[in-house]
N, C-alpha and C. Protein backbone atom coordinates (compact mmCIF):
# COMPACT_ATOMS: atom_id res chain seq x y z
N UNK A 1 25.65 20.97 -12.32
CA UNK A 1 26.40 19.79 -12.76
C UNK A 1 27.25 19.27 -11.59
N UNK A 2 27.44 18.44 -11.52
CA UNK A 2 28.16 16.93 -10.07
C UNK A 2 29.59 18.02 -10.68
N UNK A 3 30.26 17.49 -9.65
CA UNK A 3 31.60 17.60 -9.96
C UNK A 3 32.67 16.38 -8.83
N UNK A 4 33.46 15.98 -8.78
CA UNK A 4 34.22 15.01 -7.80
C UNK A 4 35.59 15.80 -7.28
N UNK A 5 35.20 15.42 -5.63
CA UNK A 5 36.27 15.95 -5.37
C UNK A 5 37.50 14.94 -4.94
N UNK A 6 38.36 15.83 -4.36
CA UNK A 6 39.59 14.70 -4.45
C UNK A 6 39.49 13.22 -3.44
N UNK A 7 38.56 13.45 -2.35
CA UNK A 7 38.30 11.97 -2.04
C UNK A 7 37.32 11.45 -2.26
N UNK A 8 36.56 11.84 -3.48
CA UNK A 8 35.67 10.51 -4.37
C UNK A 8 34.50 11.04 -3.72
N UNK A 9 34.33 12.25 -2.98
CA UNK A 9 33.13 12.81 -2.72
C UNK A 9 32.64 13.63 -3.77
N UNK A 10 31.03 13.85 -4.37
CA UNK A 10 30.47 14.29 -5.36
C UNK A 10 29.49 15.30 -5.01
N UNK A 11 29.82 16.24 -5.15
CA UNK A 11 28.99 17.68 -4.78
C UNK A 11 27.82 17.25 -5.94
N UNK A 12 26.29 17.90 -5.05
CA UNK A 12 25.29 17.86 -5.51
C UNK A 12 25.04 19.50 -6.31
N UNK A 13 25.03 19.07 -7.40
CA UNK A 13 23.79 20.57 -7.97
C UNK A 13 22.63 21.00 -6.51
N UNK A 14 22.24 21.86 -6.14
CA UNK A 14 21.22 22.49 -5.35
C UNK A 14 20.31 22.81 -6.15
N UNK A 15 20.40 23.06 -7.64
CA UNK A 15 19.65 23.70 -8.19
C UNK A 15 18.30 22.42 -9.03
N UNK A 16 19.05 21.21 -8.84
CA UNK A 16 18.22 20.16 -9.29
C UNK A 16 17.93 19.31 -7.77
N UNK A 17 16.72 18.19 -7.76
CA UNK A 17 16.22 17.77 -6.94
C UNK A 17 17.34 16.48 -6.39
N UNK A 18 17.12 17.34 -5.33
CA UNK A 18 18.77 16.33 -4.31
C UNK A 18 18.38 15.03 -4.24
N UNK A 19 16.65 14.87 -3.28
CA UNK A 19 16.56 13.51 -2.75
C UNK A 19 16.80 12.13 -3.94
N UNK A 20 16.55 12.59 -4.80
CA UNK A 20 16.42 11.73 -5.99
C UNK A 20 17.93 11.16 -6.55
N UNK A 21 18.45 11.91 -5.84
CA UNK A 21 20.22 11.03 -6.11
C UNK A 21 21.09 10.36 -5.17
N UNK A 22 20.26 9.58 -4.16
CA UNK A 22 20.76 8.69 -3.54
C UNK A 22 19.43 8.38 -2.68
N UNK A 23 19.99 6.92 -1.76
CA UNK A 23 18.49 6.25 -0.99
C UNK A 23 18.82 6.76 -0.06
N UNK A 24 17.58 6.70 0.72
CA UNK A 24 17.63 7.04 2.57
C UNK A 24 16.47 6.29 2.38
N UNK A 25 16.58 5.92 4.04
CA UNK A 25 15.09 4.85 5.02
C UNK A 25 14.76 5.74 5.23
N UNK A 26 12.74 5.37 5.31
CA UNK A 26 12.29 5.92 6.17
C UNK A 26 10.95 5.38 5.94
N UNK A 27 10.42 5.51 7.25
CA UNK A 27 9.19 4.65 7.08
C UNK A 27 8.23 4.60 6.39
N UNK A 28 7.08 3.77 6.10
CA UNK A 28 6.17 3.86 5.07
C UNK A 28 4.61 3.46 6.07
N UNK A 29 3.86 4.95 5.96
CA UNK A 29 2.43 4.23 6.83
C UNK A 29 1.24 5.54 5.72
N UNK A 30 0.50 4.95 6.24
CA UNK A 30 -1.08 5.32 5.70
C UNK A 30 -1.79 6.52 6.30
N UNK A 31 -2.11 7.77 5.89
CA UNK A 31 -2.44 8.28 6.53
C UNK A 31 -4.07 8.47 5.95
N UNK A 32 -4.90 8.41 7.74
CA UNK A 32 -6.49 8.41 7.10
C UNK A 32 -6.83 9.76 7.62
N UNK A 33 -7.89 10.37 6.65
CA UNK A 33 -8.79 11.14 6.86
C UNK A 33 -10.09 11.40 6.39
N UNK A 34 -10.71 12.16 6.81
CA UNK A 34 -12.31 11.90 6.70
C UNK A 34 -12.56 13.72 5.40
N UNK A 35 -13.33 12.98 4.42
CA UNK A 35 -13.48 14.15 2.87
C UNK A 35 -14.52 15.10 3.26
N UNK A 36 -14.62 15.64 2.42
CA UNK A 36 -15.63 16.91 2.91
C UNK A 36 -17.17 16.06 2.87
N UNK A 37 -17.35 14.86 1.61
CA UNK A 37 -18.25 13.90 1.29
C UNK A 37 -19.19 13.08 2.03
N UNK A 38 -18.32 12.88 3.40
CA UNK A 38 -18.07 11.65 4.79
C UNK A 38 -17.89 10.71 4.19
N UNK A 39 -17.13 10.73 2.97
CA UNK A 39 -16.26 9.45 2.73
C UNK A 39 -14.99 9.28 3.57
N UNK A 40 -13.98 8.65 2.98
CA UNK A 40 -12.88 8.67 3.93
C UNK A 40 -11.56 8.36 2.50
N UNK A 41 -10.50 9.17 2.85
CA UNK A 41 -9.51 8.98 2.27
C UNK A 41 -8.32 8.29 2.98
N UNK A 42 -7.19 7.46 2.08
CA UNK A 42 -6.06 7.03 2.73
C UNK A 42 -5.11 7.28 1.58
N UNK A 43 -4.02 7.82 2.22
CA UNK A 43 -3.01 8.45 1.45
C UNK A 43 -1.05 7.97 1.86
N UNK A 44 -1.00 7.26 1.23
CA UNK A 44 0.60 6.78 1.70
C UNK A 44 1.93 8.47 1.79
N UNK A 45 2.47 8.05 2.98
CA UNK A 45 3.09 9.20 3.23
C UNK A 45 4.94 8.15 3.69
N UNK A 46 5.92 8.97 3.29
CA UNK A 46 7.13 8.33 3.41
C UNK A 46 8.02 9.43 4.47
N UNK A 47 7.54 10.61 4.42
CA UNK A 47 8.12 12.08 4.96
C UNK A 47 7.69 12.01 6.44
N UNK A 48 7.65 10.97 7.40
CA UNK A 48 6.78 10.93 8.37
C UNK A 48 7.37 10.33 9.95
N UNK A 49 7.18 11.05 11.01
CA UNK A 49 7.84 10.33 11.83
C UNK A 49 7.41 11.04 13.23
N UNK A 50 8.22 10.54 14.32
CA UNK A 50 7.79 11.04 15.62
C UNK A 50 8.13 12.64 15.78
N UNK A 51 7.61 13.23 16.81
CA UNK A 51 8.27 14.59 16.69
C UNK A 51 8.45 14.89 18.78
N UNK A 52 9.64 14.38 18.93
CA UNK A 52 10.32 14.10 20.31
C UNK A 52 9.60 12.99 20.88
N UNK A 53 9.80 12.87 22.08
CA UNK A 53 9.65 11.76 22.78
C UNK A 53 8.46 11.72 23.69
N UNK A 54 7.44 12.67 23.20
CA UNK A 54 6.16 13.10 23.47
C UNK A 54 5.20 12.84 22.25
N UNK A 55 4.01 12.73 22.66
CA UNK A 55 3.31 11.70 21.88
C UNK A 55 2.91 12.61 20.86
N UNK A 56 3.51 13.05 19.73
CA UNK A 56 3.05 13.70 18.91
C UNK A 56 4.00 13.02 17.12
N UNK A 57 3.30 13.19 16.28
CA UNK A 57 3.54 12.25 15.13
C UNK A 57 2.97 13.31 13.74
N UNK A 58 4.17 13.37 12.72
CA UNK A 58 3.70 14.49 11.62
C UNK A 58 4.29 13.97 10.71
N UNK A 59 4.07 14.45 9.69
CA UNK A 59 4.92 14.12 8.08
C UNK A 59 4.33 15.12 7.26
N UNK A 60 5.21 15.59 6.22
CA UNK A 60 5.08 16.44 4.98
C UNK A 60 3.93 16.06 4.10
N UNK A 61 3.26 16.93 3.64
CA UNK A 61 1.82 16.78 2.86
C UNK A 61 2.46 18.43 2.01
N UNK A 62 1.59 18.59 0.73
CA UNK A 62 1.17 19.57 0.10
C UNK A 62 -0.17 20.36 0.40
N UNK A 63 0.20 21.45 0.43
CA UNK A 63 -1.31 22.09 0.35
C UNK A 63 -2.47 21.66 -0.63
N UNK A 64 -2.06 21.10 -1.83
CA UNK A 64 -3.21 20.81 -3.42
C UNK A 64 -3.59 19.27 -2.95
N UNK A 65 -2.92 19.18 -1.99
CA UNK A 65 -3.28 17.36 -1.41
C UNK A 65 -4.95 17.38 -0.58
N UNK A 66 -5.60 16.50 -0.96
CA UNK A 66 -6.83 16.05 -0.29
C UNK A 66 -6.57 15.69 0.94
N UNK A 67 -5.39 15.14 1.36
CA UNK A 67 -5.46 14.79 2.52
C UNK A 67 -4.77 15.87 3.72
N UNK A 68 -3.96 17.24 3.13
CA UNK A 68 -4.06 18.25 3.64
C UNK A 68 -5.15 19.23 3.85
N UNK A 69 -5.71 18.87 2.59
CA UNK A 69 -7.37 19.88 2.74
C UNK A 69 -8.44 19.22 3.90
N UNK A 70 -8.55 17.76 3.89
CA UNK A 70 -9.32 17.23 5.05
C UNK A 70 -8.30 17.31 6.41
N UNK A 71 -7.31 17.41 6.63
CA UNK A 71 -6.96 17.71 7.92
C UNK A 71 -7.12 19.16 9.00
N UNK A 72 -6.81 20.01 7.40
CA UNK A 72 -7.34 21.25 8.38
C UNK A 72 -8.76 21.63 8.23
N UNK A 73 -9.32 21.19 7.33
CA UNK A 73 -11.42 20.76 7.91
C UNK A 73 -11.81 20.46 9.14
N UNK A 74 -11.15 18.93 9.24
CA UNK A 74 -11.19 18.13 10.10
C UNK A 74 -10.85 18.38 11.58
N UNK A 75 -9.59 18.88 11.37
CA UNK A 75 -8.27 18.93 12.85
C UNK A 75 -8.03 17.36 13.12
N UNK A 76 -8.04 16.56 12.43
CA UNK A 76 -7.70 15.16 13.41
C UNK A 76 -7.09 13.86 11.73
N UNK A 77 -6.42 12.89 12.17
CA UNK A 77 -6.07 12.28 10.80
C UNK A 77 -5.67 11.23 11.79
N UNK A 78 -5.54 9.91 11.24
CA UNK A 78 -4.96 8.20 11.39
C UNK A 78 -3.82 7.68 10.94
N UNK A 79 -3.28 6.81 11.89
CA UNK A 79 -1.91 6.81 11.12
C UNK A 79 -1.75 5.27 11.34
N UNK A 80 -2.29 4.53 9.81
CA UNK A 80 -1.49 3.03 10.00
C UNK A 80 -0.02 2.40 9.25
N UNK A 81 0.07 1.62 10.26
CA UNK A 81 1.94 1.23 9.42
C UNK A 81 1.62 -0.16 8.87
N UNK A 82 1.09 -0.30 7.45
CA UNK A 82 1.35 -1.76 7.13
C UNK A 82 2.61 -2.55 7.30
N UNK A 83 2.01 -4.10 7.26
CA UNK A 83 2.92 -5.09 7.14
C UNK A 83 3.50 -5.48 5.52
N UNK A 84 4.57 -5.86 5.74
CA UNK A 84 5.16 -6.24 4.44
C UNK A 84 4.00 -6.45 3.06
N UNK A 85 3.21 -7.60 3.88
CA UNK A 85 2.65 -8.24 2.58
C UNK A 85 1.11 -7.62 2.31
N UNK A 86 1.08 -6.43 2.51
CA UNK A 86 0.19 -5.37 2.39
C UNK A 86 0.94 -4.02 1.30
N UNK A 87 1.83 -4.63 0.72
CA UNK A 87 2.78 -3.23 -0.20
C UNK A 87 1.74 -3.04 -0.73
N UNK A 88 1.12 -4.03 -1.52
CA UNK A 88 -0.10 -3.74 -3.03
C UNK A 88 -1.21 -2.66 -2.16
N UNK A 89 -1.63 -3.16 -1.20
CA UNK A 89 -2.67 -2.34 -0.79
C UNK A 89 -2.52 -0.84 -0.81
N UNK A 90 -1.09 -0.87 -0.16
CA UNK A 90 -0.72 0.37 0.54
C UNK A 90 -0.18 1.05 -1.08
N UNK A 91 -0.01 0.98 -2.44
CA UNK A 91 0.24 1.34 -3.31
C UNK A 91 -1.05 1.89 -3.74
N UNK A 92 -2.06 1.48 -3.51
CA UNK A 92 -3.32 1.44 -4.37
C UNK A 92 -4.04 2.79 -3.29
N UNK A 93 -3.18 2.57 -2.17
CA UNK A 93 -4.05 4.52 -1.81
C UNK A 93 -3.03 5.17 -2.18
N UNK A 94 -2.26 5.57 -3.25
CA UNK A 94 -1.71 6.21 -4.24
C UNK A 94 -2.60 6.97 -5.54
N UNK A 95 -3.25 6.17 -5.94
CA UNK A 95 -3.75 5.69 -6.81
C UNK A 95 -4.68 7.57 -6.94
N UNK A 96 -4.62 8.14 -8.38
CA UNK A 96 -4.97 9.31 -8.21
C UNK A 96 -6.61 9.78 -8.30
N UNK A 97 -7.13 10.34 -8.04
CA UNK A 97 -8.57 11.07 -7.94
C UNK A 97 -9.22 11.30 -9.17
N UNK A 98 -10.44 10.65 -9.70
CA UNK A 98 -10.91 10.86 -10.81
C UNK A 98 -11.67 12.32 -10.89
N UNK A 99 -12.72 12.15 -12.17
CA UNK A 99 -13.08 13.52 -12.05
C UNK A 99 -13.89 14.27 -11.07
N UNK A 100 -14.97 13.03 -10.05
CA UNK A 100 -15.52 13.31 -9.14
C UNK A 100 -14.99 13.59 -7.49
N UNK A 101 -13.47 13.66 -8.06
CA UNK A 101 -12.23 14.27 -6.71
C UNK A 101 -12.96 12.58 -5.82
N UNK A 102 -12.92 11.37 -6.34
CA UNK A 102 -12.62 10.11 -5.38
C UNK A 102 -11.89 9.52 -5.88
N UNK A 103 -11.22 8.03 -5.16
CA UNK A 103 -10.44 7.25 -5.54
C UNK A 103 -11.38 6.20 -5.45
N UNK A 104 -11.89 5.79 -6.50
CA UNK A 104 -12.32 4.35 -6.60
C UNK A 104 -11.83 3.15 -5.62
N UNK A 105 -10.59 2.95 -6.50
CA UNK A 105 -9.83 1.42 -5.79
C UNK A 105 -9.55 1.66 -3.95
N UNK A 106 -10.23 2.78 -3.63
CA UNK A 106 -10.03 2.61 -2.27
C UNK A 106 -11.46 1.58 -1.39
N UNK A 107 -12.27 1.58 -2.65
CA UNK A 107 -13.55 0.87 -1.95
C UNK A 107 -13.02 -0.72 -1.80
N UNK A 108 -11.94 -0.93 -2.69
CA UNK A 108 -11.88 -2.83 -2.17
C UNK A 108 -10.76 -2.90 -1.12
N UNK A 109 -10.54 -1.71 -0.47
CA UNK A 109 -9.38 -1.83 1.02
C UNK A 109 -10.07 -1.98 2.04
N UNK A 110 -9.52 -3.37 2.73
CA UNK A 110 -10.64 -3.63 4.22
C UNK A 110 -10.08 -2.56 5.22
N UNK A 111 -10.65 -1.70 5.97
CA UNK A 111 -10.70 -0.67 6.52
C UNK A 111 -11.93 -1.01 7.82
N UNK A 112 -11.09 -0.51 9.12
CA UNK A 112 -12.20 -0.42 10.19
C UNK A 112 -11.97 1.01 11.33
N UNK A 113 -12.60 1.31 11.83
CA UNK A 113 -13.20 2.86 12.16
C UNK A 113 -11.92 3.02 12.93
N UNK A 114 -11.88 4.23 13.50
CA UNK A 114 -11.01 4.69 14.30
C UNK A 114 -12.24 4.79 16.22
N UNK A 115 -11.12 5.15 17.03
CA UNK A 115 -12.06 5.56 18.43
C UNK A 115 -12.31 6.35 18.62
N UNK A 116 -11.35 7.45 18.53
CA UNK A 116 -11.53 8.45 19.27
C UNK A 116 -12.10 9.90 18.13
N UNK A 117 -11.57 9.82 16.68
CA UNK A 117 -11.52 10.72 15.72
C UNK A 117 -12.51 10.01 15.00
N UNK A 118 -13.00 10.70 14.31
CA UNK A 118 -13.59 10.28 12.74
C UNK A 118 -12.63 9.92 11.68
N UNK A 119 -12.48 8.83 11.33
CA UNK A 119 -11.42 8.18 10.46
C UNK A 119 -11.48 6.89 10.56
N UNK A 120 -10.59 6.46 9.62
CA UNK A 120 -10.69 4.89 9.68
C UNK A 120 -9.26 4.36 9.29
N UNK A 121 -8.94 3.24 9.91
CA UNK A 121 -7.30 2.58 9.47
C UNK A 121 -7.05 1.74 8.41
N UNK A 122 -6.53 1.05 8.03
CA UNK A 122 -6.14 0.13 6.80
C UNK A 122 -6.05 -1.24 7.70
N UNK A 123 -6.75 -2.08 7.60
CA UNK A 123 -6.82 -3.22 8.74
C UNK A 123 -5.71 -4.22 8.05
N UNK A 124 -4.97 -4.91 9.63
CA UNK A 124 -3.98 -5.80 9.69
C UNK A 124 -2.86 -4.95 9.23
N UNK A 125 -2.63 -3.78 9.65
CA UNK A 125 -1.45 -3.05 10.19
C UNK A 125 -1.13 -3.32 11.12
N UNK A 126 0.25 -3.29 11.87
CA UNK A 126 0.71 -3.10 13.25
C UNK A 126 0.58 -2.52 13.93
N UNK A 127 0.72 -1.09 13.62
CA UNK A 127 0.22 0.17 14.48
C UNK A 127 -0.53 0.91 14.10
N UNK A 128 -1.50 1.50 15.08
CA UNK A 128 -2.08 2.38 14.57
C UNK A 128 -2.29 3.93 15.67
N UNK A 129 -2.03 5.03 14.71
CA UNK A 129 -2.52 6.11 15.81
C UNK A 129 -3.64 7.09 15.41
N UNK A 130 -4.44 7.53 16.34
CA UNK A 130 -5.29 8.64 15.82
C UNK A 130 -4.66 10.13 16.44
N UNK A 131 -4.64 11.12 15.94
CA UNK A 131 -4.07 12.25 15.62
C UNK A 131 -5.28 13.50 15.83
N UNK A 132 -4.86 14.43 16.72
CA UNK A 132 -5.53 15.58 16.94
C UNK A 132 -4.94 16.65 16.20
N UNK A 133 -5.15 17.05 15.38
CA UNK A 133 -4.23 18.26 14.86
C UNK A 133 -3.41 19.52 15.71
N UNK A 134 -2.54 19.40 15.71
CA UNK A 134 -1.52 20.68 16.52
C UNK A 134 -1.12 21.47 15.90
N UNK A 135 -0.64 21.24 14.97
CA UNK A 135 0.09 22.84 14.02
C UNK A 135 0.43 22.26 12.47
N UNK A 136 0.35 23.54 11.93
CA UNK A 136 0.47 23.18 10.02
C UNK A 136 1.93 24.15 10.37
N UNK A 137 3.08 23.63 10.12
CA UNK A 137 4.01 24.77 9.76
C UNK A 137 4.33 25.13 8.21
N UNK A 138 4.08 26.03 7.49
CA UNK A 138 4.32 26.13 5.86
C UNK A 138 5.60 26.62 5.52
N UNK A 139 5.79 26.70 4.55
CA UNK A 139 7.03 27.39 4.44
C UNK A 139 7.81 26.63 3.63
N UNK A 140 8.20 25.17 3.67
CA UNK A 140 9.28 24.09 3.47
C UNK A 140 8.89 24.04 1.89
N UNK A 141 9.15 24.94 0.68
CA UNK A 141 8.90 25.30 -0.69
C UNK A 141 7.68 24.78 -1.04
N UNK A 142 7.36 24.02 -1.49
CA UNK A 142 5.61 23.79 -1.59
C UNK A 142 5.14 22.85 -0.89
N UNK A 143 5.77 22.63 0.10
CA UNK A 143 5.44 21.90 1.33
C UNK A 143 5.16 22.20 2.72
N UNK A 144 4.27 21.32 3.48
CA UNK A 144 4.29 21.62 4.84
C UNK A 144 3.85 20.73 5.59
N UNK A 145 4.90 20.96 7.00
CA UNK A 145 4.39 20.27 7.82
C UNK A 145 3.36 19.99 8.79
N UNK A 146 2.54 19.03 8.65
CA UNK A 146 1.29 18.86 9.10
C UNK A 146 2.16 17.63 10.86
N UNK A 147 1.86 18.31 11.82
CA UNK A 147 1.75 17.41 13.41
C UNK A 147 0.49 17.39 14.28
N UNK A 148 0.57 16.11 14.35
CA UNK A 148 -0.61 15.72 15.82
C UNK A 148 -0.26 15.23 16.74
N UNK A 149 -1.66 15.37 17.33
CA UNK A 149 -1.13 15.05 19.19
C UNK A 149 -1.53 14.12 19.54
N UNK A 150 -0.76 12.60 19.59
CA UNK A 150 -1.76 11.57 19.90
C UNK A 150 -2.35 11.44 20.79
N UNK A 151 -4.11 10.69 20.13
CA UNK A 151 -4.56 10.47 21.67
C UNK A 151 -5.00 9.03 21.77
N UNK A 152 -4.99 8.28 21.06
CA UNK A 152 -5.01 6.94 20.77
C UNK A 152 -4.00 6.35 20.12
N UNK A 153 -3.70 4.93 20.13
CA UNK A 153 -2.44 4.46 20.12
C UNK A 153 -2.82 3.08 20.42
N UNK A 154 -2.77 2.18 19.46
CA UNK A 154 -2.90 0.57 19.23
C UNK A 154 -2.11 -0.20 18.71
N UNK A 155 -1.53 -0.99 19.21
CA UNK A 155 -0.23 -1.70 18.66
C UNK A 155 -0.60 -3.58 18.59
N UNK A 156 -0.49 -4.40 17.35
CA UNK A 156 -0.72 -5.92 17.42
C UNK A 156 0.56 -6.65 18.20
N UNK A 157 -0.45 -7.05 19.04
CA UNK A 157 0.48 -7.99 20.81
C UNK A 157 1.54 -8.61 19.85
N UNK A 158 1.74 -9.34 18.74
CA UNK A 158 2.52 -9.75 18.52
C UNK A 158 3.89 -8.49 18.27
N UNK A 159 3.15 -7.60 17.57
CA UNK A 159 4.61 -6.56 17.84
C UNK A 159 5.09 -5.77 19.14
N UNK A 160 4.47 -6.13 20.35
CA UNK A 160 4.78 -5.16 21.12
C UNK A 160 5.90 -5.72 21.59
N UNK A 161 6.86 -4.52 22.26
CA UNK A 161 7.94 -4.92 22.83
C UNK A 161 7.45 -5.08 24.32
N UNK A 162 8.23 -6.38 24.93
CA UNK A 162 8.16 -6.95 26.47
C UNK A 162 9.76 -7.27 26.56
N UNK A 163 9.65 -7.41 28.28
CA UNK A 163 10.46 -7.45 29.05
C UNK A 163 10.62 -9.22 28.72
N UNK A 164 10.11 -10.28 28.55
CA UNK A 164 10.19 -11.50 28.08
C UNK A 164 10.23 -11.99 26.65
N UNK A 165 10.46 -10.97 25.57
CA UNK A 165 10.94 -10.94 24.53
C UNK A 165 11.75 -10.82 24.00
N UNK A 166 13.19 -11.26 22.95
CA UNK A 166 13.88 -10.45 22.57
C UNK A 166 13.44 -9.53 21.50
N UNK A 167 14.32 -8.57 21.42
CA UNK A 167 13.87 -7.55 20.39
C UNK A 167 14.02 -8.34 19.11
N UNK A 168 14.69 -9.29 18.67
CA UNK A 168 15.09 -9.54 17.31
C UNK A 168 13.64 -10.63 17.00
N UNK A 169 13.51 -11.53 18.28
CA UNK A 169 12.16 -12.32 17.76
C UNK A 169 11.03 -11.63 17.25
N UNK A 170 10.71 -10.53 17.80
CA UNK A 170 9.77 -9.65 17.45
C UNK A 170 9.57 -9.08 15.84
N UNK A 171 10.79 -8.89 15.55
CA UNK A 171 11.16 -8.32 14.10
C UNK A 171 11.32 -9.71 12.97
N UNK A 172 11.19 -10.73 13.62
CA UNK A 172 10.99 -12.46 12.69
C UNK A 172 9.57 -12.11 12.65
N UNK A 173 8.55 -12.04 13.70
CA UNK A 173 7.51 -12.17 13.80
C UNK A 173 6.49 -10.68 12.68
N UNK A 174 6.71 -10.19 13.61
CA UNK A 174 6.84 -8.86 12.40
C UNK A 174 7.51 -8.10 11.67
N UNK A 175 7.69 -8.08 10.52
CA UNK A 175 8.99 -7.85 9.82
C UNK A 175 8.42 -6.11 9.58
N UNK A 176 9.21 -5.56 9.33
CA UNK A 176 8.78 -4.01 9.21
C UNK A 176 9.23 -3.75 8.09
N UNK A 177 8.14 -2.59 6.91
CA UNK A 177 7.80 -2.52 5.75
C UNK A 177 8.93 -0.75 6.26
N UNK A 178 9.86 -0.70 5.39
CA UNK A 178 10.20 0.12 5.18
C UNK A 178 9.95 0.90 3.74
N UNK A 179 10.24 2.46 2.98
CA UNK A 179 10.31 3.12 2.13
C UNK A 179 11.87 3.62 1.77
N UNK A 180 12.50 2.73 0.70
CA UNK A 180 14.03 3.28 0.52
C UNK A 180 13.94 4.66 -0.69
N UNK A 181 13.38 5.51 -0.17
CA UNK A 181 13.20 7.00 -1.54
C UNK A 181 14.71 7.18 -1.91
N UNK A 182 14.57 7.21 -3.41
CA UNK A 182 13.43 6.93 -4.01
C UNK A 182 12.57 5.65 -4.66
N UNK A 183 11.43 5.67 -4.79
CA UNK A 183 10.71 4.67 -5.41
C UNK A 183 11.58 2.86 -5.40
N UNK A 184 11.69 2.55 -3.92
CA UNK A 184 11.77 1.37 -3.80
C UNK A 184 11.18 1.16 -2.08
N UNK A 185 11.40 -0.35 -1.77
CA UNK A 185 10.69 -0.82 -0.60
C UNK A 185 11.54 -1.89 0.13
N UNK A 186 11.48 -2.08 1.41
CA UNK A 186 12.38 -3.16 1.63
C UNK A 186 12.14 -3.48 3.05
N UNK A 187 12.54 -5.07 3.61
CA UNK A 187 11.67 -5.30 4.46
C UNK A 187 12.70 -5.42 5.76
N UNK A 188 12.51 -5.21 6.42
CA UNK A 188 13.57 -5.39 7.82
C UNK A 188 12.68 -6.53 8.73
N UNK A 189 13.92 -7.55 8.94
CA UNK A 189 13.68 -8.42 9.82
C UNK A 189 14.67 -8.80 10.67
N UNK A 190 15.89 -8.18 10.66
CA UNK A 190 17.24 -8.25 11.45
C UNK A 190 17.45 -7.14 12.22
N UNK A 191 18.21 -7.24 13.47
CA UNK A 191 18.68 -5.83 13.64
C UNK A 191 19.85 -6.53 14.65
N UNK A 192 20.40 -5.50 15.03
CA UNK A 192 21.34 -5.56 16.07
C UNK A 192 21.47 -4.38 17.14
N UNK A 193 21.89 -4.84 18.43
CA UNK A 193 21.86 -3.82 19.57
C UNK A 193 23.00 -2.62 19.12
N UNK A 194 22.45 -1.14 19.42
CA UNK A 194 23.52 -0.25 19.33
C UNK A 194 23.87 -0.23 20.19
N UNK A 195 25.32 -0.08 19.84
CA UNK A 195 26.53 0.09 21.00
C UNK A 195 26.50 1.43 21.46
N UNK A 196 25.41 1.63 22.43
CA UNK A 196 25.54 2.97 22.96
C UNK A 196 26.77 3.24 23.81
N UNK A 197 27.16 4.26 24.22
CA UNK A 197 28.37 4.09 25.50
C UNK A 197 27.50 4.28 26.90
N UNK A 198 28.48 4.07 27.35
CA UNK A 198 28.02 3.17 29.04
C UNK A 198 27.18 4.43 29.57
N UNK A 199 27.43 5.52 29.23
CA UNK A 199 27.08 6.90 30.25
C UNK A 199 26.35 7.30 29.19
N UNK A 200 25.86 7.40 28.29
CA UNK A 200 25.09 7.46 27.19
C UNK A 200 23.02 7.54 28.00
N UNK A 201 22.46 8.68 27.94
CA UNK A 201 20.89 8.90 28.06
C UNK A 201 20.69 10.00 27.34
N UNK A 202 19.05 9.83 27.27
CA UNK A 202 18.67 10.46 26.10
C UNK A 202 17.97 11.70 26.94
């Protein structure tokens, strides 16, 4: 049970599910992989992000997940970031596995191959990466983390960042599809420079 403390701060129960009682950002992209079938699956992932400043990219999956079972088959998975007005699409590889373990509604998603892996992306995304598998870490309660090593990496000219761009035109032009968990969406098209300090590197 919550309880409040004296400056209006509210201790969480541990024993009930934390994320679910307040929002956090975090991004929203597609992850592809290839079925035991040589069909191809796409699976929306929100748990997902860079892992240092070396080209490697992971997010949380379940073991009972299809798209954890085709990665460690596989060793390799795709990673596209839709645009805003792609939510519906990107909802519909949600969409759960009938009795023949496929997803139907994934046959009306325009989809085109990957280069380097066997896989395929969710077309008219911004970015896209293909993924070598590096390590499953387990452990995280019925979760685990699945990372790859990129080796491909495609970005639409209109989103790339240049030296003759500002950063904010870029984000008019492409607005970025965020995931506010829980169960909402929201679109970023503003930003502002952080005030790093002067002696400030990473």
């Amino acid at each position: 049970m919550s309880s409040v403390t004296s400056d209006r701060l509210i201790s969480l129960d541990l024993g009930q599910p934390l994320w679910d009682r307040f929002f956090m950002v975090a991004p929203l992209v597609i992850i592809g992989t290839k079925e035991a079938d040589e069909n191809y699956d796409l699976a929306p992932k929100h748990m997902a992000m860079p892992f240092g400043w070396d080209n490697y990219f992971g997010f949380i999956c379940t073991p009972s997940h299809g798209t954890y079972q085709n990665i460690v088959r596989e060793k390799a998975f795709s990673v596209s970031f839709p645009q805003p007005n792609q939510i519906l699409l990107t909802s519909l590889t949600a969409t759960a596995r009938c009795e023949n373990n496929q997803k139907p509604l994934l046959s009306i998603l325009s989809t085109f191959p990957t280069t380097q892996i066997d896989s395929v992306y969710l077309e008219d995304s911004y970015l896209y990466l293909e993924c070598h598998l590096d390590r499953i870490i387990e452990g995280f309660g019925d979760n685990s983390l699945i990372v790859g090593k990129i080796i491909a990496a495609q970005v639409k000219e209109t989103a790339l960042r240049r030296s003759d761009r500002d950063d904010q035109d870029i984000l008019l032009d492409i607005p970025l599809l965020v995931y506010l968990s829980p169960g909402r969406y929201s679109i970023i098209d503003h930003s502002f420079s952080f005030p790093f300090h002067a002696q400030f590197h990473r």
